[in-house]
PDB file of N, CA and C in Angstrom:
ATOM      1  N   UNK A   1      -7.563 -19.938  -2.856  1.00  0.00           N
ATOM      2  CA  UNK A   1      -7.691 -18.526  -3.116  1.00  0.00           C
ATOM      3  C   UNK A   1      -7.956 -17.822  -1.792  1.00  0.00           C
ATOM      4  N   UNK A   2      -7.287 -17.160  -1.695  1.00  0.00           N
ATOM      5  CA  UNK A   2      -7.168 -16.091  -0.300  1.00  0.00           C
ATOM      6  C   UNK A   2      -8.267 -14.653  -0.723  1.00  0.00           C
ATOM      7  N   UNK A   3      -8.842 -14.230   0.476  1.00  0.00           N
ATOM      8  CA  UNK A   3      -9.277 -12.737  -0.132  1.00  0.00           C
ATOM      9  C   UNK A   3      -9.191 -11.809   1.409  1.00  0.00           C
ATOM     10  N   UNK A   4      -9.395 -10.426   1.420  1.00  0.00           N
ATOM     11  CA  UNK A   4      -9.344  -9.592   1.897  1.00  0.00           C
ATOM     12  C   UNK A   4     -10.479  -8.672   1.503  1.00  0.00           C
ATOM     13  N   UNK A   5     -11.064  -8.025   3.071  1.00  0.00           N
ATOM     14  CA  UNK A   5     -12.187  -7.661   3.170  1.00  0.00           C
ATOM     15  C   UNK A   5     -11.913  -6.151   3.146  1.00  0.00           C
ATOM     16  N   UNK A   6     -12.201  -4.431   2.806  1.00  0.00           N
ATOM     17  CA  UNK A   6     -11.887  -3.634   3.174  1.00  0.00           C
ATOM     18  C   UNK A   6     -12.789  -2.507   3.478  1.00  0.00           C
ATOM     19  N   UNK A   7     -13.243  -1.636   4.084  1.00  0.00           N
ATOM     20  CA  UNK A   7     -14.120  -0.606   3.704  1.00  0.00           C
ATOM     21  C   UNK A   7     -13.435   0.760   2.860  1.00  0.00           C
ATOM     22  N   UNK A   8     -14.272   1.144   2.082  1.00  0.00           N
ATOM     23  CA  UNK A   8     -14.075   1.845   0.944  1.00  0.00           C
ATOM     24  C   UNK A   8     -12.791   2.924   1.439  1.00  0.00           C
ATOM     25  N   UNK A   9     -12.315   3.190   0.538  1.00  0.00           N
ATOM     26  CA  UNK A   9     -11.161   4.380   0.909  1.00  0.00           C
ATOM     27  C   UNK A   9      -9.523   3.852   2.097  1.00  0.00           C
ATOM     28  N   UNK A  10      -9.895   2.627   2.642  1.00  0.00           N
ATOM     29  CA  UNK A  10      -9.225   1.620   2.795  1.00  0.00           C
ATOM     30  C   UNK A  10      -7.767   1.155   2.231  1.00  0.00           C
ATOM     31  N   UNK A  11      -6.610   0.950   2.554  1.00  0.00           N
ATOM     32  CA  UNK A  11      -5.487   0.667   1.927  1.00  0.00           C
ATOM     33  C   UNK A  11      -5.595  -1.323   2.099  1.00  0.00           C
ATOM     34  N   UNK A  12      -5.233  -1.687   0.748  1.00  0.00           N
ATOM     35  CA  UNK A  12      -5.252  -2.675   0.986  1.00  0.00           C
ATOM     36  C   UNK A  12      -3.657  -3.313   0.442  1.00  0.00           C
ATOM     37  N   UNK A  13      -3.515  -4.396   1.867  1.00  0.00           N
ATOM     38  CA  UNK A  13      -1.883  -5.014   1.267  1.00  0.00           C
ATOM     39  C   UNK A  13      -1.758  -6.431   0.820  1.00  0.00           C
ATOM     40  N   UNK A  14      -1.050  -6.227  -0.457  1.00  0.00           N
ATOM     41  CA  UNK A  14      -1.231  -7.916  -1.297  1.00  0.00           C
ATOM     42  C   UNK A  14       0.182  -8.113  -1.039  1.00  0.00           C
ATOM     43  N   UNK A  15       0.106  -9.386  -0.843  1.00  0.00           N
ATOM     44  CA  UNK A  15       1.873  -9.994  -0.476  1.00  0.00           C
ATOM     45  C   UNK A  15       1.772 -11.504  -1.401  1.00  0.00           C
ATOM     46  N   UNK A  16       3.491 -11.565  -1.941  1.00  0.00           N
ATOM     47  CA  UNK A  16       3.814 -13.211  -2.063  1.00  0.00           C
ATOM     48  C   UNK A  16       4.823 -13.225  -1.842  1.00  0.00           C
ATOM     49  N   UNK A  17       5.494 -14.437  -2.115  1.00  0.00           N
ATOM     50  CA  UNK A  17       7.195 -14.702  -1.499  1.00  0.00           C
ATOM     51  C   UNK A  17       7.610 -15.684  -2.197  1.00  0.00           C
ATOM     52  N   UNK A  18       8.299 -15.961  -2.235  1.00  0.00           N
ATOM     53  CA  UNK A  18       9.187 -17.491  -3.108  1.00  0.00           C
ATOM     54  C   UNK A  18       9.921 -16.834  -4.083  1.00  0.00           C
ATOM     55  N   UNK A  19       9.706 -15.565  -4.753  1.00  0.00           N
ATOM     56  CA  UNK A  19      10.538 -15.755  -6.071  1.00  0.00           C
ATOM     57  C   UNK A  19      11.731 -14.170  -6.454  1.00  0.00           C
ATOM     58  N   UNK A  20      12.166 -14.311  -7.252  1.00  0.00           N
ATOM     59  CA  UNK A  20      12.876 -13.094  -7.669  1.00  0.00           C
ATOM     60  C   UNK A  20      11.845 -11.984  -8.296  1.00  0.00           C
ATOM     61  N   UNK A  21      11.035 -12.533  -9.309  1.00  0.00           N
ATOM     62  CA  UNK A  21      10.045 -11.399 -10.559  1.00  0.00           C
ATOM     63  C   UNK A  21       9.026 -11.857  -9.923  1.00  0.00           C
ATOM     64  N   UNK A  22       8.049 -10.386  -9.557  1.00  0.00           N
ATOM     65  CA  UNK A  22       6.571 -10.617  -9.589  1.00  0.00           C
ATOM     66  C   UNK A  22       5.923  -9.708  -9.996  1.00  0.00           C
ATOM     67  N   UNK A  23       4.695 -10.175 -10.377  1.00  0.00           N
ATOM     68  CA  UNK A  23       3.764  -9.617 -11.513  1.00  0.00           C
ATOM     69  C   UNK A  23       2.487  -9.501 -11.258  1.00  0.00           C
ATOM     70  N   UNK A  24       1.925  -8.516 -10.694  1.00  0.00           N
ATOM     71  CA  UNK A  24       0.656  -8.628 -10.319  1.00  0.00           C
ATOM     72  C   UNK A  24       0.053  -7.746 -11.591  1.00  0.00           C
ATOM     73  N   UNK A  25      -1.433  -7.967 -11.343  1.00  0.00           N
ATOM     74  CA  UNK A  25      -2.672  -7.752 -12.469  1.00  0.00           C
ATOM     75  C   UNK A  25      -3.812  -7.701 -11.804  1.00  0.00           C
ATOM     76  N   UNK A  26      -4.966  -6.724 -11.888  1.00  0.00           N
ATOM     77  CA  UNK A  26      -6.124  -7.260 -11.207  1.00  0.00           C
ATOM     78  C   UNK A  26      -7.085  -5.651 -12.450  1.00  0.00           C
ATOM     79  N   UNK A  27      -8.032  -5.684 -11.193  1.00  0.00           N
ATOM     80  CA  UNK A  27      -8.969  -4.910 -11.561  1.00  0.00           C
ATOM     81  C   UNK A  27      -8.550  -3.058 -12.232  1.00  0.00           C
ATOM     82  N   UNK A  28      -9.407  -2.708 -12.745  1.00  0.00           N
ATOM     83  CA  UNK A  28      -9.595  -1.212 -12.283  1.00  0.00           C
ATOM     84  C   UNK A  28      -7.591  -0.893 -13.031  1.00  0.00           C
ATOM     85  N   UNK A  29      -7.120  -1.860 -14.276  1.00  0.00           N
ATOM     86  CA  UNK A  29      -5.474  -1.412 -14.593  1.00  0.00           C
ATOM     87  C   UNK A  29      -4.817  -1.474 -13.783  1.00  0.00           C
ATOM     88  N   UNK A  30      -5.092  -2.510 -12.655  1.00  0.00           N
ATOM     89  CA  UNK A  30      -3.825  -2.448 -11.676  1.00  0.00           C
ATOM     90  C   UNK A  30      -2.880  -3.429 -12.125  1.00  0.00           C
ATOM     91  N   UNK A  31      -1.465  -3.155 -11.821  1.00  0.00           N
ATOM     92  CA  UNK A  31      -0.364  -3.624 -12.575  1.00  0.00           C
ATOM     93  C   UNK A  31       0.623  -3.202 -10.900  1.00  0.00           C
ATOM     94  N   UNK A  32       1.323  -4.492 -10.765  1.00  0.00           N
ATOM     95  CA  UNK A  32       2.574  -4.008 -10.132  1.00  0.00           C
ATOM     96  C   UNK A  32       3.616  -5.045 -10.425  1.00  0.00           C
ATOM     97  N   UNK A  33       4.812  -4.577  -9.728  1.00  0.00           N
ATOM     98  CA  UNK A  33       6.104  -5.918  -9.579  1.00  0.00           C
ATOM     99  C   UNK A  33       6.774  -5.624  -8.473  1.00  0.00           C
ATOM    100  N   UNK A  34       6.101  -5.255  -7.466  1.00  0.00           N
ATOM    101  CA  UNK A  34       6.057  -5.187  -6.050  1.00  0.00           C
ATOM    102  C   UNK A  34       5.964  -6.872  -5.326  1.00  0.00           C
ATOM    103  N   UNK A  35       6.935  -7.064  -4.719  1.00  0.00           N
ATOM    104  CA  UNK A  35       5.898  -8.737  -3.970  1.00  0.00           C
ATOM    105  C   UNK A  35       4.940  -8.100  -3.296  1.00  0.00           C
ATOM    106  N   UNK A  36       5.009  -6.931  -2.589  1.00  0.00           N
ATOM    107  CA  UNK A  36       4.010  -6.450  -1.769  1.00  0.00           C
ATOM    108  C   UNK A  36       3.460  -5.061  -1.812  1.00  0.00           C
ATOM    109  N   UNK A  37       2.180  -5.141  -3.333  1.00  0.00           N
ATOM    110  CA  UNK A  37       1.849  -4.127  -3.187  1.00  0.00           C
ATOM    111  C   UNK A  37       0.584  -3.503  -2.441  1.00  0.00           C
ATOM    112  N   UNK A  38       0.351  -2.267  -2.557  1.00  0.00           N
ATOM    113  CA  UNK A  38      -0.277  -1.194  -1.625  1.00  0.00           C
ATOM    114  C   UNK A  38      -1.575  -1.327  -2.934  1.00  0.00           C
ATOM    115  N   UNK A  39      -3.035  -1.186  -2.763  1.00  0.00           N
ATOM    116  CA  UNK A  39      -3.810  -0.367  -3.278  1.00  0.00           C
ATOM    117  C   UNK A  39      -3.853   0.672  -2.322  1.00  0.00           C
ATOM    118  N   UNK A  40      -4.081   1.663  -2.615  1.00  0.00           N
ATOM    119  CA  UNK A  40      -4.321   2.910  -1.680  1.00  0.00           C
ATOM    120  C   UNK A  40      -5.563   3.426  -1.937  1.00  0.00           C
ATOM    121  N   UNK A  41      -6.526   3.787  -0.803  1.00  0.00           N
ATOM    122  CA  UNK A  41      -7.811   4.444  -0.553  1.00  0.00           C
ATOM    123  C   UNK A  41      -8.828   3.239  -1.940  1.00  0.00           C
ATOM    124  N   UNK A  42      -8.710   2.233  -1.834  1.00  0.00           N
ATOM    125  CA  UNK A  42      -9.692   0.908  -2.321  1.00  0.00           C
ATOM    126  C   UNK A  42     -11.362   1.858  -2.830  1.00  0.00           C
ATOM    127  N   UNK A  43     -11.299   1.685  -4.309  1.00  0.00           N
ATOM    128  CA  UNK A  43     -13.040   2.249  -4.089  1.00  0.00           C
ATOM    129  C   UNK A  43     -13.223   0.546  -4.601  1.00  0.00           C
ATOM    130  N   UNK A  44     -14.987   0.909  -5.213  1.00  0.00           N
ATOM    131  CA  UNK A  44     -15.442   0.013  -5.742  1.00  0.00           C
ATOM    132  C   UNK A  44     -15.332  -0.596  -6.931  1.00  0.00           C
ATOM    133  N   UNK A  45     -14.109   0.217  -7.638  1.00  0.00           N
ATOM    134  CA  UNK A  45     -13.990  -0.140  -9.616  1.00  0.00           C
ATOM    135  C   UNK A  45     -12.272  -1.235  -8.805  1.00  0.00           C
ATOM    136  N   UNK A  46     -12.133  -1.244  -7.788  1.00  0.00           N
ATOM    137  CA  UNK A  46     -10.751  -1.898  -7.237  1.00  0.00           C
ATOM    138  C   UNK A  46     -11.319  -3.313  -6.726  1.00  0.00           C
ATOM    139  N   UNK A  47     -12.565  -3.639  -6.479  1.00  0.00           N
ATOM    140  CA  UNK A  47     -12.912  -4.828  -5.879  1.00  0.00           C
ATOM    141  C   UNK A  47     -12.677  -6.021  -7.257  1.00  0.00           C
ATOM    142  N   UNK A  48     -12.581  -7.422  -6.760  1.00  0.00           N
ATOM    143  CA  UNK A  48     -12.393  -8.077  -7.920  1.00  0.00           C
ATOM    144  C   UNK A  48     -10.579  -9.121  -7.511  1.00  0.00           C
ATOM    145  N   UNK A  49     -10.292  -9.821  -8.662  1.00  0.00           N
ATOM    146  CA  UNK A  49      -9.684 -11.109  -8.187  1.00  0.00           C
ATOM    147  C   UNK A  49      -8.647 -10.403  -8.785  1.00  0.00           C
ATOM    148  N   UNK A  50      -7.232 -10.423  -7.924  1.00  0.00           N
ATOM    149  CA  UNK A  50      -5.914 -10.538  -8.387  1.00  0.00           C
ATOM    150  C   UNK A  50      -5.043 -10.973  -8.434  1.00  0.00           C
ATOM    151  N   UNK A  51      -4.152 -11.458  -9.481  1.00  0.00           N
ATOM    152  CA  UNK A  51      -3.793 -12.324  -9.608  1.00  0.00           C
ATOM    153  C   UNK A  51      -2.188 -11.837  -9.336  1.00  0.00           C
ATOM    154  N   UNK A  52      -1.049 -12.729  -8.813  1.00  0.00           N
ATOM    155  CA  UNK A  52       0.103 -12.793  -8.895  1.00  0.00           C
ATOM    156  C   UNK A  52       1.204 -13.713  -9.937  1.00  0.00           C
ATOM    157  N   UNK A  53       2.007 -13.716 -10.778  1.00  0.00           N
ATOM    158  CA  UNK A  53       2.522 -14.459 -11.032  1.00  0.00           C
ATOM    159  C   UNK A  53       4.198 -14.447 -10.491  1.00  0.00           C
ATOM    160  N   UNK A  54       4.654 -15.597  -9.645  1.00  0.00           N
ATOM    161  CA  UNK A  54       6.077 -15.288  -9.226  1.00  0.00           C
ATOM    162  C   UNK A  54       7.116 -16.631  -9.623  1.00  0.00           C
ATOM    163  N   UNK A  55       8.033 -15.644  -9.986  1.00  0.00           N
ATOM    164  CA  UNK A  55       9.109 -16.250 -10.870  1.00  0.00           C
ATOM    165  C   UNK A  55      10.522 -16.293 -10.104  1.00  0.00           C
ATOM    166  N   UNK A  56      10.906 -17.658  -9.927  1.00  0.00           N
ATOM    167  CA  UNK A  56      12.328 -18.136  -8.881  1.00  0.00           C
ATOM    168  C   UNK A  56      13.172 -17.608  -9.883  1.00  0.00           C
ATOM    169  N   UNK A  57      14.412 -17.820  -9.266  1.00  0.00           N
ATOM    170  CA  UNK A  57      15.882 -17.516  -9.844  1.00  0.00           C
ATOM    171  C   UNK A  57      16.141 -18.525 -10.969  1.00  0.00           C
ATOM    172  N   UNK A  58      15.429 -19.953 -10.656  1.00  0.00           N
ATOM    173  CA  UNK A  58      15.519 -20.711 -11.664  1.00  0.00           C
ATOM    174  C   UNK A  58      14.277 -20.819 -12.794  1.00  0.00           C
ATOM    175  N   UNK A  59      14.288 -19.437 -13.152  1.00  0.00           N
ATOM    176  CA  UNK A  59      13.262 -19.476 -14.023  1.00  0.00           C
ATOM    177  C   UNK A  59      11.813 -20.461 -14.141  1.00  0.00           C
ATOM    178  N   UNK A  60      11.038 -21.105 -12.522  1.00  0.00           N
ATOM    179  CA  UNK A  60      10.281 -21.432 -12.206  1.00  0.00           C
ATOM    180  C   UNK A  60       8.895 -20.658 -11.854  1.00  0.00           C
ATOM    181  N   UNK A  61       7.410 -20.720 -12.201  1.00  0.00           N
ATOM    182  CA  UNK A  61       6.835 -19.804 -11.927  1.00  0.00           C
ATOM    183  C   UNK A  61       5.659 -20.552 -11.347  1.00  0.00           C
ATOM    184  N   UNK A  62       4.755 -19.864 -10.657  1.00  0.00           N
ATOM    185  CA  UNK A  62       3.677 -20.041 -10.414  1.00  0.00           C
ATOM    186  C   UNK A  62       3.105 -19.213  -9.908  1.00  0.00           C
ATOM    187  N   UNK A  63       1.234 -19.558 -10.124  1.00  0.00           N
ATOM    188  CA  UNK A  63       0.273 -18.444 -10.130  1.00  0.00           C
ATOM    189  C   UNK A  63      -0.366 -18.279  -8.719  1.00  0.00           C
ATOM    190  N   UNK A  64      -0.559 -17.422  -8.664  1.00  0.00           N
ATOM    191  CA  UNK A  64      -1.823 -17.311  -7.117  1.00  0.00           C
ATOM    192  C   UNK A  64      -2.782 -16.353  -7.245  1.00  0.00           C
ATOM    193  N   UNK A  65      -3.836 -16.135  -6.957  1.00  0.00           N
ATOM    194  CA  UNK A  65      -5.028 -15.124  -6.911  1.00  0.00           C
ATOM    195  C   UNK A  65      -5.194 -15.232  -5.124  1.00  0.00           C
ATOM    196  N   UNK A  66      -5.780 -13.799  -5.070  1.00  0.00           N
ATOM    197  CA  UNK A  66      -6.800 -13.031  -3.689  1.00  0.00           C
ATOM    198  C   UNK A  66      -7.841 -12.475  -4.546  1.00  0.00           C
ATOM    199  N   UNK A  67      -8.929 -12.480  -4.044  1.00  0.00           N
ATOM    200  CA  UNK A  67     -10.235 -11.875  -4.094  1.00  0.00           C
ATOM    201  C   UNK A  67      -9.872 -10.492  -3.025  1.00  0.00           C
ATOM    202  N   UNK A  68     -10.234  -9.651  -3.470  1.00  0.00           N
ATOM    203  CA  UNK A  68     -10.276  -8.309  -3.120  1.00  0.00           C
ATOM    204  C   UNK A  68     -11.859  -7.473  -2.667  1.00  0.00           C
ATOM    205  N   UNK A  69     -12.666  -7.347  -1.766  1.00  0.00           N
ATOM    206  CA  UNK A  69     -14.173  -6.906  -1.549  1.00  0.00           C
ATOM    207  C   UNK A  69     -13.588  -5.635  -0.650  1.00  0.00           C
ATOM    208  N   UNK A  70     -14.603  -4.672  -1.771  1.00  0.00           N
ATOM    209  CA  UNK A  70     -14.901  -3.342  -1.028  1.00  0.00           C
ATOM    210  C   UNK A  70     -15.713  -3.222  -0.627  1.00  0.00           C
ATOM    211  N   UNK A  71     -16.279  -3.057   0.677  1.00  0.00           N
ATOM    212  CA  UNK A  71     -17.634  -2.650   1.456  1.00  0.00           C
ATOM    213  C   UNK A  71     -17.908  -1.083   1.394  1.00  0.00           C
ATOM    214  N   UNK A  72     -18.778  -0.598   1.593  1.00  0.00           N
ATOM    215  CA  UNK A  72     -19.186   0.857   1.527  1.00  0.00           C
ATOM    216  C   UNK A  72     -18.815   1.239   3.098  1.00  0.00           C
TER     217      UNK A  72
END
């Protein structure tokens, strides 16, 4: 598990690679299908574990999480 440190108001960038579909999920209703998405200006309801799920061309998948910490 990977994480990233940020101070509040902070953009934070989540990345994966390997696949065609990705699916991120985390805190605070975050939802993307970005491989690489943006939180923008990070408060404290955004800190917390997110998860990726990425899916190959051959309908292969696997999971990964980052820990996400907002500092004041």
């Amino acid at each position: 598990m990977s994480s990233s440190t940020v101070c509040i108001n902070q953009n934070v960038n989540l990345g994966a690679t390997g696949g065609t579909i990705y699916n991120w999920s985390g805190p605070a209703g975050f939802t993307s299908t970005s491989p690489n998405p943006v939180i923008v200006a990070a408060q404290h309801n955004m800190a917390g574990i997110y998860n990726v799920i990425v899916t190959d061309s051959n309908g292969c998948s696997n999971t990964s999480n980052t820990v996400v910490v907002v500092n004041p």
